[in-house]
PDB file of N, CA and C in Angstrom:
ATOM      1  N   UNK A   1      67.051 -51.242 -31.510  1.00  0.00           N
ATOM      2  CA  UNK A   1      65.891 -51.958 -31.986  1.00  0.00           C
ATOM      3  C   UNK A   1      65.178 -51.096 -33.020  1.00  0.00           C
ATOM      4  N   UNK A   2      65.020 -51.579 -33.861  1.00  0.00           N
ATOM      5  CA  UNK A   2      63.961 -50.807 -35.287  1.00  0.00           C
ATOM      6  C   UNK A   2      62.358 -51.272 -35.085  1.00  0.00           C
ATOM      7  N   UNK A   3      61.760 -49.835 -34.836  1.00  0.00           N
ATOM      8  CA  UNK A   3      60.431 -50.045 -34.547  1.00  0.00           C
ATOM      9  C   UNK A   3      59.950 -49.956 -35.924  1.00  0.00           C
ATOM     10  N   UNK A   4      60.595 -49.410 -36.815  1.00  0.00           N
ATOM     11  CA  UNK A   4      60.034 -48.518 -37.749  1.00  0.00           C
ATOM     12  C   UNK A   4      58.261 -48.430 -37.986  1.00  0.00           C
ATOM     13  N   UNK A   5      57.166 -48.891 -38.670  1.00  0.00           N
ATOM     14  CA  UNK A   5      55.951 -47.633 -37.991  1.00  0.00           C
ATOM     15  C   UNK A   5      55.088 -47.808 -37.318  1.00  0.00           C
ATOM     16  N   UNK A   6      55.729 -48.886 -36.247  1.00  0.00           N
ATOM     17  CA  UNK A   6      54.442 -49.655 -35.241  1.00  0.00           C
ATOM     18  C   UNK A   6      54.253 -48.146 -34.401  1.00  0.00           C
ATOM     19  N   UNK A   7      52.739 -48.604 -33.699  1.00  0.00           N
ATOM     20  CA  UNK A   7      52.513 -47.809 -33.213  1.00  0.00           C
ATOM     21  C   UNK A   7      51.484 -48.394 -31.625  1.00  0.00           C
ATOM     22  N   UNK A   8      52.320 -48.349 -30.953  1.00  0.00           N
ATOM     23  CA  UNK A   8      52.216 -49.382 -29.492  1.00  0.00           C
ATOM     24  C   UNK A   8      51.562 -48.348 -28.474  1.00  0.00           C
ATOM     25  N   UNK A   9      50.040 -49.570 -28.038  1.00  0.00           N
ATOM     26  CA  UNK A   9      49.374 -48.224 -26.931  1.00  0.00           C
ATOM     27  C   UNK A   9      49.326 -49.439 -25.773  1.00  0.00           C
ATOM     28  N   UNK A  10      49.311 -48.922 -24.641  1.00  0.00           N
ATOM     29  CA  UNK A  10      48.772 -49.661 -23.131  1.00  0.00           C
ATOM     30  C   UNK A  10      47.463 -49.676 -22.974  1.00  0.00           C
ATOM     31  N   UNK A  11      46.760 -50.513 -23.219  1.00  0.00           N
ATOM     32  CA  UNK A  11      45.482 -50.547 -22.683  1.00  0.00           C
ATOM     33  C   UNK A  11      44.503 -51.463 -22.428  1.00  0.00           C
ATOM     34  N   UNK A  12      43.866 -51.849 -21.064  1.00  0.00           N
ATOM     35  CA  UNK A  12      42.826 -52.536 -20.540  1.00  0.00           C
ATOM     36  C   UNK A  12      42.083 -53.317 -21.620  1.00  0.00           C
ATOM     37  N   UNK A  13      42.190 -53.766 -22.460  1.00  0.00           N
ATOM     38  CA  UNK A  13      41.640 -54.362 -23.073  1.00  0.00           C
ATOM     39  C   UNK A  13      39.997 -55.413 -22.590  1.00  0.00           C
ATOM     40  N   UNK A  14      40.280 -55.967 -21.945  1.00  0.00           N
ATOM     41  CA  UNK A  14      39.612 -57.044 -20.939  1.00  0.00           C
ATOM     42  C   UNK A  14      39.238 -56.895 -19.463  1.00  0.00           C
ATOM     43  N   UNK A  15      39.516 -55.582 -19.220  1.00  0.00           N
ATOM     44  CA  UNK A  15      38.762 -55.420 -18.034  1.00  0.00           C
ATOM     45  C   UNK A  15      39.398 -56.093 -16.917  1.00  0.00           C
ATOM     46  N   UNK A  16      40.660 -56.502 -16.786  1.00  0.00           N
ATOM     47  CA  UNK A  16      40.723 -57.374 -15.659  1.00  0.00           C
ATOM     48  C   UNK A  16      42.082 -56.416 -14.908  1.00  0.00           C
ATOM     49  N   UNK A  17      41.652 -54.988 -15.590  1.00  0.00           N
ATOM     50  CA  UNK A  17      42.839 -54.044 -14.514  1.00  0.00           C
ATOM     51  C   UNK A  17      44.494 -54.709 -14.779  1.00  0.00           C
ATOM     52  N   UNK A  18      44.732 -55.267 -15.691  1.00  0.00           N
ATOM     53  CA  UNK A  18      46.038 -55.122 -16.349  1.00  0.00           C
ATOM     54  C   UNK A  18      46.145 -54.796 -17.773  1.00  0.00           C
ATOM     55  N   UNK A  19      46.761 -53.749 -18.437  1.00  0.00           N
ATOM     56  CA  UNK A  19      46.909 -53.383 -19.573  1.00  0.00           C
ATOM     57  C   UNK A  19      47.836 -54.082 -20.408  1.00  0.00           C
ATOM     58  N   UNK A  20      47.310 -54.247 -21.640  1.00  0.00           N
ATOM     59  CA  UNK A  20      47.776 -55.219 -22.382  1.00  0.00           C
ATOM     60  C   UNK A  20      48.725 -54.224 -23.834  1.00  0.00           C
ATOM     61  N   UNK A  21      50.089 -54.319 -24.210  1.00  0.00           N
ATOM     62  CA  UNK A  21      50.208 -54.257 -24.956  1.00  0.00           C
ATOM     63  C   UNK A  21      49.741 -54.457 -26.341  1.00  0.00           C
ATOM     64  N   UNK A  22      49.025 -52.986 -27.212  1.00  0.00           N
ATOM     65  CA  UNK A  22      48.656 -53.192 -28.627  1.00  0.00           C
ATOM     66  C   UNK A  22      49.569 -52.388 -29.447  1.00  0.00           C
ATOM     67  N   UNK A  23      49.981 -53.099 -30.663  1.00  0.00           N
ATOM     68  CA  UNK A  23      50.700 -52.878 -31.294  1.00  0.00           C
ATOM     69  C   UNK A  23      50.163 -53.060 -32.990  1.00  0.00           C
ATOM     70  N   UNK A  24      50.244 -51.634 -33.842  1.00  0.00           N
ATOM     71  CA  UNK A  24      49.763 -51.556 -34.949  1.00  0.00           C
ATOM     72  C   UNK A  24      51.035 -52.102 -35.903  1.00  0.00           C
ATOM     73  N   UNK A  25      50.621 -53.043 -36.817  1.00  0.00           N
ATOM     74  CA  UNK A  25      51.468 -53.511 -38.125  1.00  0.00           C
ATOM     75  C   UNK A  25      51.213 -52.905 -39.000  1.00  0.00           C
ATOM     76  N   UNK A  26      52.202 -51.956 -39.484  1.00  0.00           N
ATOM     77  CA  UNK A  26      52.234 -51.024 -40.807  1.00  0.00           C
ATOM     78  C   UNK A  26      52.154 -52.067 -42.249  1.00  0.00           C
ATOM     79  N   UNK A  27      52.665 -53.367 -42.345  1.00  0.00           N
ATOM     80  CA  UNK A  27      52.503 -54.263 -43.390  1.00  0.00           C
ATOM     81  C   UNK A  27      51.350 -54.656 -43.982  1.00  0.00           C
ATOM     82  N   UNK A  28      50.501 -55.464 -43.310  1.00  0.00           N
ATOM     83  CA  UNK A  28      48.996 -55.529 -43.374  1.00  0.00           C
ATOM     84  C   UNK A  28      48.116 -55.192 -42.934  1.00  0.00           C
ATOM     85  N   UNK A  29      48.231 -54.274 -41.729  1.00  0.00           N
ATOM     86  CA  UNK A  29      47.369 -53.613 -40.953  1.00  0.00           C
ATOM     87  C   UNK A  29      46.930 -54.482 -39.656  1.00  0.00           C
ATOM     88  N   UNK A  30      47.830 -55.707 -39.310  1.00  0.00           N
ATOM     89  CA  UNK A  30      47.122 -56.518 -38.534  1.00  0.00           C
ATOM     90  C   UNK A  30      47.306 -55.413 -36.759  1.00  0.00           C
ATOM     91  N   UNK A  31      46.362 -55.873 -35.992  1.00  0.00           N
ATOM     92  CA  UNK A  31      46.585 -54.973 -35.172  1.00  0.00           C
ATOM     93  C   UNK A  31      47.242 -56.246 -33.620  1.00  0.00           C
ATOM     94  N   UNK A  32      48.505 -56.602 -33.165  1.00  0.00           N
ATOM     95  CA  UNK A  32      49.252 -57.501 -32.440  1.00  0.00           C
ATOM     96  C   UNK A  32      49.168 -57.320 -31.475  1.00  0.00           C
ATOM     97  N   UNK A  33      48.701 -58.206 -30.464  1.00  0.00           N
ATOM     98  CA  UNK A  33      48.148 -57.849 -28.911  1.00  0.00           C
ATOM     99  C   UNK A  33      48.987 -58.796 -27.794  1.00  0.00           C
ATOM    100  N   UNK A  34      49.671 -58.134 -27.121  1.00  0.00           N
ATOM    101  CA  UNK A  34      50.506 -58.968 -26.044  1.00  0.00           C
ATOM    102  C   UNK A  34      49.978 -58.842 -24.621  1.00  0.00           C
ATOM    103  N   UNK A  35      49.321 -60.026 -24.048  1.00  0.00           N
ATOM    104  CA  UNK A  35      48.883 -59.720 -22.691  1.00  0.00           C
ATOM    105  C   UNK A  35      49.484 -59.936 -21.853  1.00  0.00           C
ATOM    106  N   UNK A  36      49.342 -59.135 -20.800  1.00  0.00           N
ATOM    107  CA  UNK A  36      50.042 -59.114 -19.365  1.00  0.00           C
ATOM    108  C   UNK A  36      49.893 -60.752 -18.750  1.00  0.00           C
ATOM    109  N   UNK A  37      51.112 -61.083 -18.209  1.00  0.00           N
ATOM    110  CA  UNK A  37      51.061 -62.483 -17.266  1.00  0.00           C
ATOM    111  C   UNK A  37      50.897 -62.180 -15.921  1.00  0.00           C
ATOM    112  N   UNK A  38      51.331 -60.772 -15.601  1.00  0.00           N
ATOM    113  CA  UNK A  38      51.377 -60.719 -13.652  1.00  0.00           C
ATOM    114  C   UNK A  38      50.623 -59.559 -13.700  1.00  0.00           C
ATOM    115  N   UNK A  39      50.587 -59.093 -12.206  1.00  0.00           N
ATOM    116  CA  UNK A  39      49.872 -58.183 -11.819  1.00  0.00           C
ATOM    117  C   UNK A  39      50.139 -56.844 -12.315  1.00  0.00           C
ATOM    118  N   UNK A  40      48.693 -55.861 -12.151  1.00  0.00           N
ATOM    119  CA  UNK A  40      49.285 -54.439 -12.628  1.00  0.00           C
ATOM    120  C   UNK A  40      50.378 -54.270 -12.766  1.00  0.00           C
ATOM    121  N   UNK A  41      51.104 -54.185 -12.194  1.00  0.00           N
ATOM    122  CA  UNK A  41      52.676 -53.393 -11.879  1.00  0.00           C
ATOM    123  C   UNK A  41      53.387 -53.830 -12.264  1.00  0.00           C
ATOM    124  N   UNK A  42      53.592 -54.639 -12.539  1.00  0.00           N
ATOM    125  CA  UNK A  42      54.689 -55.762 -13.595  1.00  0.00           C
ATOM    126  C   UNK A  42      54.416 -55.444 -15.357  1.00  0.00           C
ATOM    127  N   UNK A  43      55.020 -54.975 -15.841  1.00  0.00           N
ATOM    128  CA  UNK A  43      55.093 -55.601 -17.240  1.00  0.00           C
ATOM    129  C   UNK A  43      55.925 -56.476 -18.135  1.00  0.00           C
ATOM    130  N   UNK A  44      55.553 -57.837 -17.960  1.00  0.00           N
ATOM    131  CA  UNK A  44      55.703 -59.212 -18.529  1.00  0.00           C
ATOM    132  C   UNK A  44      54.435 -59.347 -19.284  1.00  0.00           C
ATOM    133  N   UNK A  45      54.908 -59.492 -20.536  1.00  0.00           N
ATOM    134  CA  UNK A  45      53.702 -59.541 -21.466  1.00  0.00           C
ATOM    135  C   UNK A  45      54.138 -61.132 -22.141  1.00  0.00           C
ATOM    136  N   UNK A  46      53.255 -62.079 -22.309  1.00  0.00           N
ATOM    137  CA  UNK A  46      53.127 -63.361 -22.613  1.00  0.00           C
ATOM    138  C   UNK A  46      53.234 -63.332 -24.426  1.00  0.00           C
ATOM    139  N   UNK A  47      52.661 -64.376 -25.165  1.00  0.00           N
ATOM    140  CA  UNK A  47      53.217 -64.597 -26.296  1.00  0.00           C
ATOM    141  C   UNK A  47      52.012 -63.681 -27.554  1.00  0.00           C
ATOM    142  N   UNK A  48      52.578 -63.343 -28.605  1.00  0.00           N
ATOM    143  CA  UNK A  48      51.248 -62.539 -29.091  1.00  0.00           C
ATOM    144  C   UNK A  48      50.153 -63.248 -29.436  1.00  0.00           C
ATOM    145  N   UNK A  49      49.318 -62.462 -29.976  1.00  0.00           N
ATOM    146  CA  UNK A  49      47.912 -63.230 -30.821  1.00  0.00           C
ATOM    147  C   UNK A  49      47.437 -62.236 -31.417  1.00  0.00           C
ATOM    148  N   UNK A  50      46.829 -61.539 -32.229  1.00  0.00           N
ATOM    149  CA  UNK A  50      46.204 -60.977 -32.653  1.00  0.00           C
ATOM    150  C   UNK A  50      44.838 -60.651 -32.861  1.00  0.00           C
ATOM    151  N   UNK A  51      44.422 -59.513 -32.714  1.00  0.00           N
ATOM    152  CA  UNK A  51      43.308 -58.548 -32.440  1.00  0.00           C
ATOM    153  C   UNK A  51      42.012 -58.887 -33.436  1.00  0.00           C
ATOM    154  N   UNK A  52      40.868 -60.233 -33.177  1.00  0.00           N
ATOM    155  CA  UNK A  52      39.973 -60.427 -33.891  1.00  0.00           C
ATOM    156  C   UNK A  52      38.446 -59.994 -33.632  1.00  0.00           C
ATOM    157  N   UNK A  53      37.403 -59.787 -34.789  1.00  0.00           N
ATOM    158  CA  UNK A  53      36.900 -59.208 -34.855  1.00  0.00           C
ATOM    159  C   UNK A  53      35.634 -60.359 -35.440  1.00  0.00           C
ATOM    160  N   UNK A  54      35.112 -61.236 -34.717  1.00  0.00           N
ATOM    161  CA  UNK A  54      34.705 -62.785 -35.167  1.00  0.00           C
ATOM    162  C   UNK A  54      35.526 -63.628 -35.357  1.00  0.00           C
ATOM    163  N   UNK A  55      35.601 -64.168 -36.396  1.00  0.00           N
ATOM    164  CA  UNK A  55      36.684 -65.288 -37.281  1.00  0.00           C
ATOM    165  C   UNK A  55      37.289 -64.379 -38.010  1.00  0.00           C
ATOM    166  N   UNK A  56      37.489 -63.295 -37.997  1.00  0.00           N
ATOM    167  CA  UNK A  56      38.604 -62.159 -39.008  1.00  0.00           C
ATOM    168  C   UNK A  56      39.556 -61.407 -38.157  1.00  0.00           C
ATOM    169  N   UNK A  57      40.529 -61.508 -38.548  1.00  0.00           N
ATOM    170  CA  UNK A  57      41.690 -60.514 -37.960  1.00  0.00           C
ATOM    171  C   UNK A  57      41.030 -59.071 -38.048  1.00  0.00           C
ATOM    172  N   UNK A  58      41.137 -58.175 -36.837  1.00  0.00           N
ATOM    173  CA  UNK A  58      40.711 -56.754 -37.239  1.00  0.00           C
ATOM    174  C   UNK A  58      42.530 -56.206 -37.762  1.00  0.00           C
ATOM    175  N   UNK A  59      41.843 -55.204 -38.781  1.00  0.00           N
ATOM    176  CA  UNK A  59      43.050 -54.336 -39.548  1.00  0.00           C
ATOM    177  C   UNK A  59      42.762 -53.357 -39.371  1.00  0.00           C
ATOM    178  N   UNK A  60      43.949 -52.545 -39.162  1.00  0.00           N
ATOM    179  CA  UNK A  60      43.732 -50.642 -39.651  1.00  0.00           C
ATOM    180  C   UNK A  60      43.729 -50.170 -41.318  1.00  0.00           C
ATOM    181  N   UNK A  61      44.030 -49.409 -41.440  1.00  0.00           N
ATOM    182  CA  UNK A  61      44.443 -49.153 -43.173  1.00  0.00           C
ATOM    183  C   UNK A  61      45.643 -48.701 -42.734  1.00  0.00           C
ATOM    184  N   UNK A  62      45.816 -48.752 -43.867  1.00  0.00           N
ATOM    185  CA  UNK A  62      47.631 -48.818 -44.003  1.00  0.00           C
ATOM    186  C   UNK A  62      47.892 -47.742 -45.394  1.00  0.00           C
ATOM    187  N   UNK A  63      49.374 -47.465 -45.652  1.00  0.00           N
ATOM    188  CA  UNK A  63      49.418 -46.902 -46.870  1.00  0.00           C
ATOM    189  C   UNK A  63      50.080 -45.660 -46.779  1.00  0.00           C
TER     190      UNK A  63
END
């Protein structure tokens, strides 16, 4: 599998004690969020969506 320059962290996002896959997009900076479907201990992560910030996608910089 080619990650090439994502950069994927585990973390609680929402408070509900399951950590959610985040994943940085080196292309536009979008930042891709996959949440957990089952309990802690399971990682099954459901379909993406991305990381907003109001009505705007949050971005990193890129470059």
């Amino acid at each position: 599998m080619e990650m090439g320059h994502a950069a994927p962290l585990l973390v609680d996002l929402d408070g509900d004690g399951k950590r959610e896959l985040l994943v940085g997009q080196f292309g536009e900076g979008r930042l891709r969020i996959y949440e957990r479907t089952r309990e802690a201990k399971a990682y099954d992560f459901g379909p993406v969506r991305y990381f907003e910030v109001g009505k705007h996608l949050g971005r990193v910089p890129t470059g």
